[in-house]
Structure formats: C-alpha cells, structure tokens
Protein backbone atom coordinates (compact mmCIF):
# COMPACT_ATOMS: atom_id res chain seq x y z
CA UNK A 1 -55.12 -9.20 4.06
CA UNK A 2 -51.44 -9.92 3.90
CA UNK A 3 -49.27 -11.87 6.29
CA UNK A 4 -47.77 -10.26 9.38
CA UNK A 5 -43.48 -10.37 8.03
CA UNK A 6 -42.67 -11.01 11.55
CA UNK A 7 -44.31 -14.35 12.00
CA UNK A 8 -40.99 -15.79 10.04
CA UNK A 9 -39.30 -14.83 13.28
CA UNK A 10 -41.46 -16.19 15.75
CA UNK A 11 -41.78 -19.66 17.30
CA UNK A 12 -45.12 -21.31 18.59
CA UNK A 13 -44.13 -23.15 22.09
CA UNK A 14 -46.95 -25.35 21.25
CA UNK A 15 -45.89 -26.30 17.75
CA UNK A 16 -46.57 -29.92 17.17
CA UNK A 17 -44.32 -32.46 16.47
CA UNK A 18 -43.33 -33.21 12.72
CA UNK A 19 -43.29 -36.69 13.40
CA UNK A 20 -41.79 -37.45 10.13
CA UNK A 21 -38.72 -35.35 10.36
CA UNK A 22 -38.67 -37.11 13.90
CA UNK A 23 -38.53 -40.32 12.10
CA UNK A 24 -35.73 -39.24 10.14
CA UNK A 25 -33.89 -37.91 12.99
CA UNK A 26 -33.82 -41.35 14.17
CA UNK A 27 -34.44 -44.18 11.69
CA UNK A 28 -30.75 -44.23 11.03
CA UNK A 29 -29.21 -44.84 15.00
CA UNK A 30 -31.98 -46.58 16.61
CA UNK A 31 -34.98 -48.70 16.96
CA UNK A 32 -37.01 -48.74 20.00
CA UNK A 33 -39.34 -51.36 21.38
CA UNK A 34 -42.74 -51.01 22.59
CA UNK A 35 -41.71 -51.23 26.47
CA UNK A 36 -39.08 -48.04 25.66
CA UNK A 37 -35.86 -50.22 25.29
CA UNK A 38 -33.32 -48.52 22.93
CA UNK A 39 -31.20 -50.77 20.44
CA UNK A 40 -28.79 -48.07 18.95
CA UNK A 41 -27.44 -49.04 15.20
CA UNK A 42 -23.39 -48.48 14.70
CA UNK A 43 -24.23 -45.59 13.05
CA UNK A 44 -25.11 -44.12 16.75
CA UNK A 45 -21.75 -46.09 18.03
CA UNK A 46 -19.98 -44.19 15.80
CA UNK A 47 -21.36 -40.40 17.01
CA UNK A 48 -19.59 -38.27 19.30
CA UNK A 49 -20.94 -38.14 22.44
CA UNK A 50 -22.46 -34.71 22.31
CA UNK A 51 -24.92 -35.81 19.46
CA UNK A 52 -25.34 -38.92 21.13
CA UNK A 53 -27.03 -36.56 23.38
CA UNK A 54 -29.65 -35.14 20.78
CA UNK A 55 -30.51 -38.53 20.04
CA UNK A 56 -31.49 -39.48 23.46
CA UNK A 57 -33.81 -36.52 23.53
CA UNK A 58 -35.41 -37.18 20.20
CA UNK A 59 -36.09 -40.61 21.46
CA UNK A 60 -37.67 -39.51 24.44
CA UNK A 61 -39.95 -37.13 22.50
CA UNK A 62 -40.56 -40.57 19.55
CA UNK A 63 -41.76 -42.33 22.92
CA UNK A 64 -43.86 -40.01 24.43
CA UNK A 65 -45.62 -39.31 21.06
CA UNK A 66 -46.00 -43.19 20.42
CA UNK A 67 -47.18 -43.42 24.28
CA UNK A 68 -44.76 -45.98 25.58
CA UNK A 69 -46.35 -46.28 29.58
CA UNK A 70 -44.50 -44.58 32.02
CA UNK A 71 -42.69 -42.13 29.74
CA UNK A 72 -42.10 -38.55 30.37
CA UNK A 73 -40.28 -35.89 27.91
CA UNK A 74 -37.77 -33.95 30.08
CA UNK A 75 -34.33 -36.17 30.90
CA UNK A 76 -32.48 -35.29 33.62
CA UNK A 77 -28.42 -34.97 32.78
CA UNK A 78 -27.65 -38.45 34.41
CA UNK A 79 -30.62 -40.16 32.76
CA UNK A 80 -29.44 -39.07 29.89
CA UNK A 81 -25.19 -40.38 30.41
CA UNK A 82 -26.57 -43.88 31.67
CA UNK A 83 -29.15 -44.19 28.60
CA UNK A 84 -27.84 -42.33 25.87
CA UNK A 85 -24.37 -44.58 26.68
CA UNK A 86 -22.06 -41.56 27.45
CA UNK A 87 -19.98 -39.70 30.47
CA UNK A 88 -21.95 -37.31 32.69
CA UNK A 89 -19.69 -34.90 31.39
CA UNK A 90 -20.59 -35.69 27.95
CA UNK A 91 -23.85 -35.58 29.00
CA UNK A 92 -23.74 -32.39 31.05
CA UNK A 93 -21.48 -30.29 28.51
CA UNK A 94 -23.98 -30.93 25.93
CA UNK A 95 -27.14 -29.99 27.65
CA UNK A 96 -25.18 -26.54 29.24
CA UNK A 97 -22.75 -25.35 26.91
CA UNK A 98 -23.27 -26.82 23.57
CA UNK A 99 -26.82 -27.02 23.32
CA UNK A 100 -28.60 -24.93 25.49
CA UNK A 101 -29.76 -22.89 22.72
CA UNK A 102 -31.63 -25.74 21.23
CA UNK A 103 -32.63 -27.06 24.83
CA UNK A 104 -35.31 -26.16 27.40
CA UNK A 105 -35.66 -27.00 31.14
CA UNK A 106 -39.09 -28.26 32.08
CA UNK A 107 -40.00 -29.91 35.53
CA UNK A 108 -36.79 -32.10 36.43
CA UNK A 109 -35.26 -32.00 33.37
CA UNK A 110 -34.69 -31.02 29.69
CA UNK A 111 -36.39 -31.16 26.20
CA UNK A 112 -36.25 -30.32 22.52
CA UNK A 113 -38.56 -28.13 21.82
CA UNK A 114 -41.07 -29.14 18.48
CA UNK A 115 -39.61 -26.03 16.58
CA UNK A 116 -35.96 -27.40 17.18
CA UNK A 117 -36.18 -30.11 15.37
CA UNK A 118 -35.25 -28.63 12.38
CA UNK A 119 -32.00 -27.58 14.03
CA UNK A 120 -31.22 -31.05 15.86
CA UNK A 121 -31.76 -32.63 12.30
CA UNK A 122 -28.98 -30.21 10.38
CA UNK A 123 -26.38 -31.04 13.32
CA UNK A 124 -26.64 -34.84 12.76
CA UNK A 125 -26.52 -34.25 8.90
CA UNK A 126 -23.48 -31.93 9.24
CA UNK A 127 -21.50 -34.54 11.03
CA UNK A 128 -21.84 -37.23 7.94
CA UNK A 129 -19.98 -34.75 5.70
CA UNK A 130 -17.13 -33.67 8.67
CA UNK A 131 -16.88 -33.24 11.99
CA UNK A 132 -16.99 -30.57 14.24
C-alpha cells in the first residue's frame, strides 16, 4: 500500500525532538551548565534581539530534554527579556507578532514546538548571510 500524499502536510504535536538539529541550533551562541546557567558566545551578542528570542526557547527545550531540576518548557514573555538579555518589548514583539507562527502557548507561557525546529534553524542561518 502506498503512502497517504497528505501526510507531507501534516504535523505530529507529539513529534520528538531532533536533538541534533537542537544541538546545532545552539552549539554556536551558548553553553549551558548543569544547574541551567546560560553563558551566551559573541556570536549570540551579536544577534538581534528577536532571534535572541528563539534562542532562549531552544535552550529551554536543550534543558528540559537534558533534565536540568526544576526546569519547565513554556517561558513566560518577561522570563524570557531578563534571561534571553533583551527589552520586554523585544521580548514581547517576538513572541506576538514575529513569531507566533512558529510559537505555541502552553500553561503560563510559550514553546517551540518539535516540528519547528526546522524553521527556528533556517531563521538563524538566514541572518549569517544578511539581515532582515
């Protein structure tokens, strides 16, 4: 029996992580300890804020995977200004205007979906050649 064409189109919410393309997400802006404390590189200095934004998220989702106690997924707008080092209205333009396609709300706060990735990954990349 063939393949349904239409599962191209569709999305499993319970995808799991790809936690290699998670690691190259990140390995390039920042290393994270094993008590959850960020240490950004200059190449995440020298982001705009608004991708600065889909770091912090990533990292949140490295940490949960890696199980870093008291740790939970969805970030909150002004968790993610203080930790992700940028303006609550950095912060808050990027998680309702920019990318709220490639965002979800869940409980208290917000996430990148698994099946995002993909996405989050081709933003950062597009920003080494120009930006937007």
């Amino acid at each position: 029996m063939s393949e349904d064409p239409l599962n191209e189109i569709f999305v499993d919410k319970n995808e799991p992580v790809d936690k290699k393309l998670l690691a190259e997400i990140l390995k390039n802006f920042v290393r994270i300890d094993k008590e959850g404390i960020f240490n950004f590189s200059e190449n995440y200095e020298n982001l705009v804020g608004h991708k600065k934004v889909l770091i912090y998220f990533c990292c949140k989702k490295a940490m949960v995977l890696k199980g870093v106690k008291n740790i939970r997924e969805p970030a909150s707008q002004s968790e993610v200004s203080r930790n992700a080092h940028v303006s609550l209205d950095v912060a808050r333009n990027a998680i309702h205007r920019k990318y709220k396609k490639l965002l979800n709300k869940e409980e208290k706060g917000y996430i990148i979906p698994n099946y995002n990735l993909k996405k989050i990954k081709e933003i950062l990349e597009d920003g080494k050649n120009k930006e937007k």
